[in-house]
C-alpha atoms as a PDB file:
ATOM      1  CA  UNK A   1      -8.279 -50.371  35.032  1.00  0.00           C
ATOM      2  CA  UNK A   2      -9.608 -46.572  35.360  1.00  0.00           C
ATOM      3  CA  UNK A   3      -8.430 -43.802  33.247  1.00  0.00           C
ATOM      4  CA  UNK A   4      -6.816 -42.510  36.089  1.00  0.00           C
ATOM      5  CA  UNK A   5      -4.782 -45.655  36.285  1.00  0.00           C
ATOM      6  CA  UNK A   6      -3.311 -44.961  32.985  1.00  0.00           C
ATOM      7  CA  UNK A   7      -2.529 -41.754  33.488  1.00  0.00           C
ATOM      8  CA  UNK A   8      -0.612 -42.603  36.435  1.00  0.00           C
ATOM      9  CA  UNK A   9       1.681 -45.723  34.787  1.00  0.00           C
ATOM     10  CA  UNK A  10       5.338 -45.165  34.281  1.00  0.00           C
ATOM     11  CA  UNK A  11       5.450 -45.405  30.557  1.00  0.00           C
ATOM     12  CA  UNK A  12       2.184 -43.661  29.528  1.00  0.00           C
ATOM     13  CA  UNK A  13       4.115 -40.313  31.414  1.00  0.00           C
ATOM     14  CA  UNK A  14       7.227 -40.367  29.182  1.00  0.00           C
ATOM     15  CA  UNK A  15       5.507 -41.545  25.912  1.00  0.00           C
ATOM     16  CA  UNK A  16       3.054 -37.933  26.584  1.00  0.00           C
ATOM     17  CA  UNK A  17       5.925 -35.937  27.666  1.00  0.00           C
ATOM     18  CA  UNK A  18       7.772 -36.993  23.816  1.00  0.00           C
ATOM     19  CA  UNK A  19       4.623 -36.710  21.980  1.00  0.00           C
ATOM     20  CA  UNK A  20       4.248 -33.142  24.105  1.00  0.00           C
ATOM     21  CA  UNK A  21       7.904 -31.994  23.302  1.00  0.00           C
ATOM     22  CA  UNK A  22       7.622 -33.447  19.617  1.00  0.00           C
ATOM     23  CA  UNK A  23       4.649 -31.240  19.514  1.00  0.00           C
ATOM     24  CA  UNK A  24       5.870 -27.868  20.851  1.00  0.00           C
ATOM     25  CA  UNK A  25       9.149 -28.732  18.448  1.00  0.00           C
ATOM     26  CA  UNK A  26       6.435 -28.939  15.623  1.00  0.00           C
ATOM     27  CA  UNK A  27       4.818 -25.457  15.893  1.00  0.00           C
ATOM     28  CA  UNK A  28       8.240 -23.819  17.001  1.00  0.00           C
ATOM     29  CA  UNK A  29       9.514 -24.964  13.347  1.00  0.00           C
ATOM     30  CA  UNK A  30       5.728 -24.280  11.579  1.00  0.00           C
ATOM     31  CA  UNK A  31       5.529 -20.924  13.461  1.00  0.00           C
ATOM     32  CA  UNK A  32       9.279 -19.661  12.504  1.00  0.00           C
ATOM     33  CA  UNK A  33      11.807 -21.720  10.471  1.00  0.00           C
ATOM     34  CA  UNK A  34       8.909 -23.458   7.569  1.00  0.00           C
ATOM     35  CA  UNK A  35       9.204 -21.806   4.287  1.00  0.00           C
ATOM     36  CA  UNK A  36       5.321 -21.525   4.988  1.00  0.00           C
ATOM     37  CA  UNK A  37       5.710 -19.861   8.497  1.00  0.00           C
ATOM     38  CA  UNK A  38       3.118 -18.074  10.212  1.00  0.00           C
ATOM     39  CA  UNK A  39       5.953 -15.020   9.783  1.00  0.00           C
ATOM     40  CA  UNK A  40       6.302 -15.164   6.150  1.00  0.00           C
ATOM     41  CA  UNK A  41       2.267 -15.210   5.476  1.00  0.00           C
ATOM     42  CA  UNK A  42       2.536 -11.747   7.664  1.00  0.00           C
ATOM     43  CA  UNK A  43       4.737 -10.155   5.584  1.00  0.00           C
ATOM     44  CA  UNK A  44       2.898 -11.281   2.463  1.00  0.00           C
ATOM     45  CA  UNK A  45      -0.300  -9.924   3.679  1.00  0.00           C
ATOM     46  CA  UNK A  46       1.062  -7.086   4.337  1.00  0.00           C
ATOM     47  CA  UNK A  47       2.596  -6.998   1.125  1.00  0.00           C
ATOM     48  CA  UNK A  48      -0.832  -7.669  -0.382  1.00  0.00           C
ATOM     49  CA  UNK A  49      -2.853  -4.698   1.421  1.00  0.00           C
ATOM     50  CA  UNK A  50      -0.354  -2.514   0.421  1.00  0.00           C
ATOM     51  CA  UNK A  51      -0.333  -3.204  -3.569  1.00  0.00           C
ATOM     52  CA  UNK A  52      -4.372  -3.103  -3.125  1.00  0.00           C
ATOM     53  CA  UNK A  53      -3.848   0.401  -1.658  1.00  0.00           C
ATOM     54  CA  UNK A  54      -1.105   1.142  -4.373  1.00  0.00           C
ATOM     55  CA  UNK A  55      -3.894  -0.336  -7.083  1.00  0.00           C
ATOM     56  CA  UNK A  56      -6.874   1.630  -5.512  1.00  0.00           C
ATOM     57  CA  UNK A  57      -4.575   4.796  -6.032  1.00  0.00           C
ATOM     58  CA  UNK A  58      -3.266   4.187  -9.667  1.00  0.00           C
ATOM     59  CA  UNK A  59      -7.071   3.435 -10.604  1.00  0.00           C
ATOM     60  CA  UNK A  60      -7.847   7.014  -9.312  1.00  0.00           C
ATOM     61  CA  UNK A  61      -5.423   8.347 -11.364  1.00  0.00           C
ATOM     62  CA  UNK A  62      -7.100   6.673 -14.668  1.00  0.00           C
ATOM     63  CA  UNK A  63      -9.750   7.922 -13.971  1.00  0.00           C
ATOM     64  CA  UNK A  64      -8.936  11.745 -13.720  1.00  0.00           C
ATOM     65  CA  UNK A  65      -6.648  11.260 -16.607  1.00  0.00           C
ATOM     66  CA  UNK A  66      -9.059   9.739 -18.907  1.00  0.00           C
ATOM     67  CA  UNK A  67     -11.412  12.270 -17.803  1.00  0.00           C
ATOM     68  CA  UNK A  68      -8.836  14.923 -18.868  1.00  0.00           C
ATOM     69  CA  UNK A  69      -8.217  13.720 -22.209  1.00  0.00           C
ATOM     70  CA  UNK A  70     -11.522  13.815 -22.714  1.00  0.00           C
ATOM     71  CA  UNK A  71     -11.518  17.337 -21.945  1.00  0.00           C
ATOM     72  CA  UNK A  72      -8.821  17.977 -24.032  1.00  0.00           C
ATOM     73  CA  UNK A  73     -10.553  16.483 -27.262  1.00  0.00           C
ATOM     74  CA  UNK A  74     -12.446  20.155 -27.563  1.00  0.00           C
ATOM     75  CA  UNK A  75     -10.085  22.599 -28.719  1.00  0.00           C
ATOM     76  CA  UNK A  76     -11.481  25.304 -26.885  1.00  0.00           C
ATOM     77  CA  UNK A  77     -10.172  23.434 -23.929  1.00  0.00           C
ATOM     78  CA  UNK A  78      -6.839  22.500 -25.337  1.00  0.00           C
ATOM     79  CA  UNK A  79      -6.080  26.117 -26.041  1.00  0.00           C
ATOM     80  CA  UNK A  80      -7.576  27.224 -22.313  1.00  0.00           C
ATOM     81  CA  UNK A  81      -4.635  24.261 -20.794  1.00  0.00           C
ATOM     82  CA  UNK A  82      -2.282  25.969 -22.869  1.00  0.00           C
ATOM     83  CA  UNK A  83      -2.502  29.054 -21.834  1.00  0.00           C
ATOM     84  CA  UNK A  84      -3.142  28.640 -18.326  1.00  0.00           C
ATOM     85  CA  UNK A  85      -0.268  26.199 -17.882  1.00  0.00           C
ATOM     86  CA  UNK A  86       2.471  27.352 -20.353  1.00  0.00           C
ATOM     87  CA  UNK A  87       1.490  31.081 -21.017  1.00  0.00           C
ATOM     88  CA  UNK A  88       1.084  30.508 -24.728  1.00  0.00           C
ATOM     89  CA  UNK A  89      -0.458  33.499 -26.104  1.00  0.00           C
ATOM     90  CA  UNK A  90      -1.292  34.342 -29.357  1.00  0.00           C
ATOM     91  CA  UNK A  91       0.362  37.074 -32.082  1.00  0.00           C
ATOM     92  CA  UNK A  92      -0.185  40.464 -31.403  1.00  0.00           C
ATOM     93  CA  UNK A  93      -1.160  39.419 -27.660  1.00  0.00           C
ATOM     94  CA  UNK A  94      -0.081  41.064 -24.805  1.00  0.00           C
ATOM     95  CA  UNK A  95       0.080  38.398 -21.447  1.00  0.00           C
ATOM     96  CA  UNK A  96      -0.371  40.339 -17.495  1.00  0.00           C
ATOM     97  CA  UNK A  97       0.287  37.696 -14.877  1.00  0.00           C
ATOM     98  CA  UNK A  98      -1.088  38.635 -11.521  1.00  0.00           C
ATOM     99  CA  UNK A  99       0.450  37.387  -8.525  1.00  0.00           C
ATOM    100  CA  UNK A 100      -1.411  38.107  -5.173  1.00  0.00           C
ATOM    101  CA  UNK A 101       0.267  39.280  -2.070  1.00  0.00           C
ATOM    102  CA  UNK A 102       0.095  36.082  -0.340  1.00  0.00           C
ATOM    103  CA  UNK A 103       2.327  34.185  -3.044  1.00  0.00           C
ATOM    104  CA  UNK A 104       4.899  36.465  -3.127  1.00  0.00           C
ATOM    105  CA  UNK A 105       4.990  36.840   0.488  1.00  0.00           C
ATOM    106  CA  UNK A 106       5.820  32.949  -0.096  1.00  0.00           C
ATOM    107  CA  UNK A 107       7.804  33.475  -2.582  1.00  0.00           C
ATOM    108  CA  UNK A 108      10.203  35.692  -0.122  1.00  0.00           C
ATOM    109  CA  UNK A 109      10.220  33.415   2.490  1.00  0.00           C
ATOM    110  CA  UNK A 110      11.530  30.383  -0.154  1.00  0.00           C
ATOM    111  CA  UNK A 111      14.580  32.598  -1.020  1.00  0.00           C
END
């Protein structure tokens, strides 16, 4: 008896064809209804790559901040922030802010 022969008998066929459907039913349910499906582990990943971008970001942001407060530990540079960002002056101290044309060319077009 060949291989062929097999192949060809009557019971060999249907006993495949279950063992082929049982199959195709297996990765059907692996691929989208398991709690572990191929869809879920997508979504994860994606999940993933974004926090890493999110993290990559947010470590950025340490950085220039710690760089800034160490800046700001001379006071020569505390008062320089100070003024530049709040307009503190001192007593007796007269403060001219100079706008250019092109900001309050903005500044018309924002009204």
């Amino acid at each position: 008896m060949s291989f062929s022969d097999i192949i060809k008998n009557k019971w060999v066929k249907r006993l495949g064809a279950t063992y082929v459907v049982i199959l195709v039913l297996f990765i059907i349910w692996m691929f989208f209804f398991d709690t572990n499906s191929f869809l879920i582990h997508k979504e994860l990943n994606d999940d993933i790559k974004a926090l890493e971008e999110n993290k990559e970001f947010y470590e950025d942001e340490i950085k220039k901040d710690k760089a800034f407060i160490e800046k700001m530990k001379d006071s020569n540079e505390v008062e320089k922030f100070a003024r530049e960002k709040y307009f503190l002056k001192k007593e007796n101290e007269d403060i001219y802010i100079i706008e250019h044309e092109d900001s309050l060319k903005k500044k018309k077009k924002d009204e």
